[in-house]
N, C-alpha and C. Protein backbone atom coordinates (compact mmCIF):
# COMPACT_ATOMS: atom_id res chain seq x y z
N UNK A 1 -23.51 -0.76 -2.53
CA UNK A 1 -23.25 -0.94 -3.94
C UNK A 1 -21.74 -1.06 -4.14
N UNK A 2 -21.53 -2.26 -4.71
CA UNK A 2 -20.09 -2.19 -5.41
C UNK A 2 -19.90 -1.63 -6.63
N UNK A 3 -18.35 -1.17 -6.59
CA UNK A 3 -18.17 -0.53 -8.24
C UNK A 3 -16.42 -0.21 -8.42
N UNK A 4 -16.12 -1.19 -9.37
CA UNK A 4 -15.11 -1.61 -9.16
C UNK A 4 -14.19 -1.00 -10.15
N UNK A 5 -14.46 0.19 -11.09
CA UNK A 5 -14.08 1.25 -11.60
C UNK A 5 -14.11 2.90 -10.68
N UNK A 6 -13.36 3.72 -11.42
CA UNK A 6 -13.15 4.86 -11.29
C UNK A 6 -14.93 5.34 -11.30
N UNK A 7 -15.34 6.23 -10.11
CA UNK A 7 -17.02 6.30 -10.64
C UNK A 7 -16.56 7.76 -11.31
N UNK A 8 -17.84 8.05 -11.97
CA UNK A 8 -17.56 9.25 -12.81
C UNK A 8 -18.23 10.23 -12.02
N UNK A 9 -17.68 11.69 -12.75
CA UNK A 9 -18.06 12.88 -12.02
C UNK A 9 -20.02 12.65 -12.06
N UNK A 10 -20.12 13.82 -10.66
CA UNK A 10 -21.40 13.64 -10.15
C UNK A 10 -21.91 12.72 -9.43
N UNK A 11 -20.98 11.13 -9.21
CA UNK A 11 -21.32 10.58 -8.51
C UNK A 11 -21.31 10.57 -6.64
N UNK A 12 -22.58 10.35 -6.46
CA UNK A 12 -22.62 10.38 -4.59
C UNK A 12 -22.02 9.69 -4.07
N UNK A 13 -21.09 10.05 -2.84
CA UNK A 13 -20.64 9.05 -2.15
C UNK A 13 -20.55 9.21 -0.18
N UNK A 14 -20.50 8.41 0.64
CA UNK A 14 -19.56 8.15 1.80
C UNK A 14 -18.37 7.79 1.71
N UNK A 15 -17.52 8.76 2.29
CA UNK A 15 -16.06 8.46 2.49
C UNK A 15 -15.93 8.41 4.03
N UNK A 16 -14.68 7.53 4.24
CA UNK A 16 -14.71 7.04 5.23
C UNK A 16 -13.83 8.10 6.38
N UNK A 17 -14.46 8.82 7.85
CA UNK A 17 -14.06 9.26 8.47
C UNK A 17 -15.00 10.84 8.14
N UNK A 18 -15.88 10.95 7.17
CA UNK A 18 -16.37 11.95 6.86
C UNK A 18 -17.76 11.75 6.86
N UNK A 19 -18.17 12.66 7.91
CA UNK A 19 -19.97 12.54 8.28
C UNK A 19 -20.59 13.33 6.68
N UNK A 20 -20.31 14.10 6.21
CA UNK A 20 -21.31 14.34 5.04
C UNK A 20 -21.01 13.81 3.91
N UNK A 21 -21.90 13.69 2.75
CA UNK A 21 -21.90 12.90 1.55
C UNK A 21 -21.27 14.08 0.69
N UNK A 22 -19.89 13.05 -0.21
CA UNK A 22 -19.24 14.17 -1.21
C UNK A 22 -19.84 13.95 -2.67
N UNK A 23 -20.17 14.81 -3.31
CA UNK A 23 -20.86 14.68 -4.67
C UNK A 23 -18.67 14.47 -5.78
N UNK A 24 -18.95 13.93 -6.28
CA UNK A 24 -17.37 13.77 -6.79
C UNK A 24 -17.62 14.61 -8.16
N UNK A 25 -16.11 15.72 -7.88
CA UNK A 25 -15.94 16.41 -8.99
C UNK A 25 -15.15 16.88 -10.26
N UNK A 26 -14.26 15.36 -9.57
CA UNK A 26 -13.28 15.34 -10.29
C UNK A 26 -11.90 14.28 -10.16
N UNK A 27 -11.66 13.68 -10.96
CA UNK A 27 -10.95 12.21 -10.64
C UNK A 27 -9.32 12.00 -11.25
N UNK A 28 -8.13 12.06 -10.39
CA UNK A 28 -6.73 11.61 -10.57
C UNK A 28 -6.30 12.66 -9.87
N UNK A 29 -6.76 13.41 -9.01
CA UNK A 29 -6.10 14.94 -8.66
C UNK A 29 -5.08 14.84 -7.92
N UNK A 30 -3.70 15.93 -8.25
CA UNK A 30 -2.94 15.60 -7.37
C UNK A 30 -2.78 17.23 -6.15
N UNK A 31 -2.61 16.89 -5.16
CA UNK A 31 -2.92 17.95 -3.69
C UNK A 31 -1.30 18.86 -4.41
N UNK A 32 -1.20 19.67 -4.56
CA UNK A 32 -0.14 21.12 -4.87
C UNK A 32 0.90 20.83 -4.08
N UNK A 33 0.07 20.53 -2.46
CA UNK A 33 1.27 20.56 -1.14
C UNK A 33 2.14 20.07 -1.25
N UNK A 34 1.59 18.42 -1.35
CA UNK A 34 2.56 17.29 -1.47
C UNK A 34 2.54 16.73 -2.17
N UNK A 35 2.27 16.56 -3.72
CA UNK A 35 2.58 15.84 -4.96
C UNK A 35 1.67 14.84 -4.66
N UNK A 36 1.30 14.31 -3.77
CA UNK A 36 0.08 13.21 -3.59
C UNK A 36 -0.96 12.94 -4.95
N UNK A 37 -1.00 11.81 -5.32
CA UNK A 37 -2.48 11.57 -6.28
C UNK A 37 -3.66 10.85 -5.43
N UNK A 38 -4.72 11.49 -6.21
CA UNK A 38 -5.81 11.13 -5.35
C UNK A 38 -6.75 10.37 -6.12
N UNK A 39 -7.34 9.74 -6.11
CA UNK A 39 -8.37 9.13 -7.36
C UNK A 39 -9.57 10.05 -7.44
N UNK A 40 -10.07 10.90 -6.40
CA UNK A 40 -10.87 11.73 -6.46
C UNK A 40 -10.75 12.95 -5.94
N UNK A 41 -11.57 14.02 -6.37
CA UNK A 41 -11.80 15.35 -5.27
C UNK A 41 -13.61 15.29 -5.89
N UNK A 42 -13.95 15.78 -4.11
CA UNK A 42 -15.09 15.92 -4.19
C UNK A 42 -15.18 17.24 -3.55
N UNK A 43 -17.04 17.86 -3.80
CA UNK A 43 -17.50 18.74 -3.15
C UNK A 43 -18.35 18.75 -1.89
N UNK A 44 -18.73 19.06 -0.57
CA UNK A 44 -19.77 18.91 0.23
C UNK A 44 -21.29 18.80 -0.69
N UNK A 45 -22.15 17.86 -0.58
CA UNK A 45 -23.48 17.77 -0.71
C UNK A 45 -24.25 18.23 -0.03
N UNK A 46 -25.49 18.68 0.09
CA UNK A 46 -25.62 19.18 -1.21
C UNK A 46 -25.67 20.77 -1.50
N UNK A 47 -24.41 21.02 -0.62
CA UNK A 47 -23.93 22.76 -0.76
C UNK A 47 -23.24 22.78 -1.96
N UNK A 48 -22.17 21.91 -2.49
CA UNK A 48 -21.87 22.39 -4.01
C UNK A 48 -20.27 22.65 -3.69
N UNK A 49 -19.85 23.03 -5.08
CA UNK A 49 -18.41 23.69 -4.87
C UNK A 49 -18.71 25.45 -4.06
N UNK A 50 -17.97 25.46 -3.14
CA UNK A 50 -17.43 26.71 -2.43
C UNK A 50 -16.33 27.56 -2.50
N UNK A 51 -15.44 26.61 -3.02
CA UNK A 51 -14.20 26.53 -3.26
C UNK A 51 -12.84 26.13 -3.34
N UNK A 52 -11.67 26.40 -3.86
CA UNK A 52 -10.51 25.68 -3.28
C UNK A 52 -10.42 25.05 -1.84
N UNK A 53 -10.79 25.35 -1.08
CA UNK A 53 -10.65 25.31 0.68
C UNK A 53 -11.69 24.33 0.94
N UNK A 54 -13.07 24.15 0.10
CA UNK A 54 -13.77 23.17 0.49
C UNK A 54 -14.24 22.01 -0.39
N UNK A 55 -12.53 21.19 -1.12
CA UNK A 55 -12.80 20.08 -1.73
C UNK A 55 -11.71 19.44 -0.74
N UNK A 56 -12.47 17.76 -0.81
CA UNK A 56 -12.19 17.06 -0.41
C UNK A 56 -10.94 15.90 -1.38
N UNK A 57 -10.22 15.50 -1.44
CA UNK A 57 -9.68 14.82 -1.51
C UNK A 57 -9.39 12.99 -1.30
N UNK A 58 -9.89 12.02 -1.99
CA UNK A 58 -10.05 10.79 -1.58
C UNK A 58 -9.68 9.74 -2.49
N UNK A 59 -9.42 8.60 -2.02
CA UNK A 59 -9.40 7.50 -3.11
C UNK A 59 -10.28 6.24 -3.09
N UNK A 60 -10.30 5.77 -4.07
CA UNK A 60 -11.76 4.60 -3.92
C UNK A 60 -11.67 4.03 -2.65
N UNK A 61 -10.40 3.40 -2.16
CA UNK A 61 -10.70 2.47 -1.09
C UNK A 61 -11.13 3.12 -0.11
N UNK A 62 -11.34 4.67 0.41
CA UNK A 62 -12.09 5.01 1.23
C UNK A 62 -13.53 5.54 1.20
N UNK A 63 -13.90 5.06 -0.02
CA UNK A 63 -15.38 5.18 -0.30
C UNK A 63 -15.96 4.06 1.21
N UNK A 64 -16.76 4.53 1.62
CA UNK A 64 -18.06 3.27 2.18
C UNK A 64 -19.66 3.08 1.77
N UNK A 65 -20.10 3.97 1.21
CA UNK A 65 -21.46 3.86 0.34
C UNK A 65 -21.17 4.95 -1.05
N UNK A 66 -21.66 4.05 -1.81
CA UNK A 66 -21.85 4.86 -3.21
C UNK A 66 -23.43 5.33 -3.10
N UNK A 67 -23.96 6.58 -3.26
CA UNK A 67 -25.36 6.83 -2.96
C UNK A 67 -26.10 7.06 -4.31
N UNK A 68 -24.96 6.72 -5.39
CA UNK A 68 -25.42 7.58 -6.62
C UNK A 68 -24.34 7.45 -7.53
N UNK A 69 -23.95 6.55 -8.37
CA UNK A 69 -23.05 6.91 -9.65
C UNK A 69 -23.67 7.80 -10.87
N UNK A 70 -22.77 8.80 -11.21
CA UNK A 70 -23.03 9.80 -12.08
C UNK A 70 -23.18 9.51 -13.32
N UNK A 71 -23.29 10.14 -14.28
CA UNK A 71 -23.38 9.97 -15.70
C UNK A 71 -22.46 9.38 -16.65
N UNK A 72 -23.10 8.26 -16.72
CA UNK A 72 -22.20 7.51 -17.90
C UNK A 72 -22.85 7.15 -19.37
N UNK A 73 -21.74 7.59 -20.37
CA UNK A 73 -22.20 7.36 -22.07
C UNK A 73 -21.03 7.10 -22.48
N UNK A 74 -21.18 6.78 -23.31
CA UNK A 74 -19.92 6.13 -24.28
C UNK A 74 -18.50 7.04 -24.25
N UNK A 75 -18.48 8.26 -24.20
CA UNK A 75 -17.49 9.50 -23.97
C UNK A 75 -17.11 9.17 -22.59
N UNK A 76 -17.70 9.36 -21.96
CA UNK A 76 -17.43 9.11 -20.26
C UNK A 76 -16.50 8.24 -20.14
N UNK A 77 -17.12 6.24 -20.64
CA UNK A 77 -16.80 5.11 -20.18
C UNK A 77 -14.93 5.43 -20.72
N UNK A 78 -15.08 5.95 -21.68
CA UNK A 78 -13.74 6.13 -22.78
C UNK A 78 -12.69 7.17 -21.69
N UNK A 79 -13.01 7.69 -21.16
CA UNK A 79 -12.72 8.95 -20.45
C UNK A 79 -11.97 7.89 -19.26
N UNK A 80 -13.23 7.02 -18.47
CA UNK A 80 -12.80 5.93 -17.11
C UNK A 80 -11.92 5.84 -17.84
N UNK A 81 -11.71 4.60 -18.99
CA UNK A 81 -10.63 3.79 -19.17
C UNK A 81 -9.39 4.86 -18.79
N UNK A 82 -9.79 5.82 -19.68
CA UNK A 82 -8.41 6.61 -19.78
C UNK A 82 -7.91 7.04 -18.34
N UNK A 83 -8.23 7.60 -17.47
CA UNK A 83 -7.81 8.07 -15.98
C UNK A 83 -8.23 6.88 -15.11
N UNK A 84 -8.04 5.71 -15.52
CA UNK A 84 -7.60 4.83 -14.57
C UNK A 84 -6.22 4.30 -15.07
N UNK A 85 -6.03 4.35 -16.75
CA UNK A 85 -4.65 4.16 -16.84
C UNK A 85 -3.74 5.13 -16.09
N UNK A 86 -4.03 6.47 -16.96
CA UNK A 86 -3.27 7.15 -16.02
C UNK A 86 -2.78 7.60 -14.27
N UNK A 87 -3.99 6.88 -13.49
CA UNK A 87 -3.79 6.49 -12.37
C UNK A 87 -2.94 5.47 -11.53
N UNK A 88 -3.14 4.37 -12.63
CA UNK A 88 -2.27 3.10 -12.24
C UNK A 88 -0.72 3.20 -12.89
N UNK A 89 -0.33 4.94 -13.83
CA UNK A 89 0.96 4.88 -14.15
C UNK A 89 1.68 5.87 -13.10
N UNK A 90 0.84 6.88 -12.63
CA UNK A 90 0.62 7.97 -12.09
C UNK A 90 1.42 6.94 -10.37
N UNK A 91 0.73 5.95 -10.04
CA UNK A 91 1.19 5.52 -8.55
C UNK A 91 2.40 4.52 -8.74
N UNK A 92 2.45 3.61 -9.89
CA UNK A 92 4.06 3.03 -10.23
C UNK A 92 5.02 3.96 -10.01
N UNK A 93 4.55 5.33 -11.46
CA UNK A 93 5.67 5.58 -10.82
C UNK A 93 6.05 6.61 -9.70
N UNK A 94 5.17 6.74 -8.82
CA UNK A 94 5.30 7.09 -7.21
C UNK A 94 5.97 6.32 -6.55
N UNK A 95 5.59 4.91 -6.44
CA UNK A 95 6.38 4.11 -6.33
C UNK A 95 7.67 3.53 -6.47
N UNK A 96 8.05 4.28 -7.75
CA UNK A 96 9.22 3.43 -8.01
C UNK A 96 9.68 2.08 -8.52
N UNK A 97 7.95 2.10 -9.56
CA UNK A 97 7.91 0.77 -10.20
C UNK A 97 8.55 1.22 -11.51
């Protein structure tokens, strides 16, 4: 499945280099360590959140199967728009655009 937006929380996925499926729990996160943005953090499936120590960290292009996009309604779609802007201002200016 292609999907060429931000997927929303709850959605299933394969990420690439990672044998189990991450349920996604949350989207633009940046890692504490290194200021890094991420387009996602997910949880192990279908154990759940565990905790700080067991979310994953990823961005779309290392998705390889979507198993499941999560819940979308009109609040949500409004929500994508919004944290993909802020994603695409969020890596300029990482960049240095």
């Amino acid at each position: 499945m292609r999907y060429d937006h931000l997927l929303p929380v709850g959605s299933l996925v394969k990420v690439e280099g990672e044998e189990r499926r991450l349920m996604i729990i949350g989207c633009n996160m940046q890692d504490e360590q290194t200021g890094r943005i991420f387009d996602y953090c997910g949880c192990f499936y279908p154990v759940g959140f565990l905790g700080p120590d067991q979310v994953a960290n990823f961005n779309h292009r290392d998705i390889e199967i979507i198993y499941a996009v999560g819940y979308l309604d009109e609040e949500s779609r409004a929500n994508q728009a919004a944290e993909e802007e802020t994603n695409r201002k969020a890596r300029e200016s990482a960049a240095g655009v």
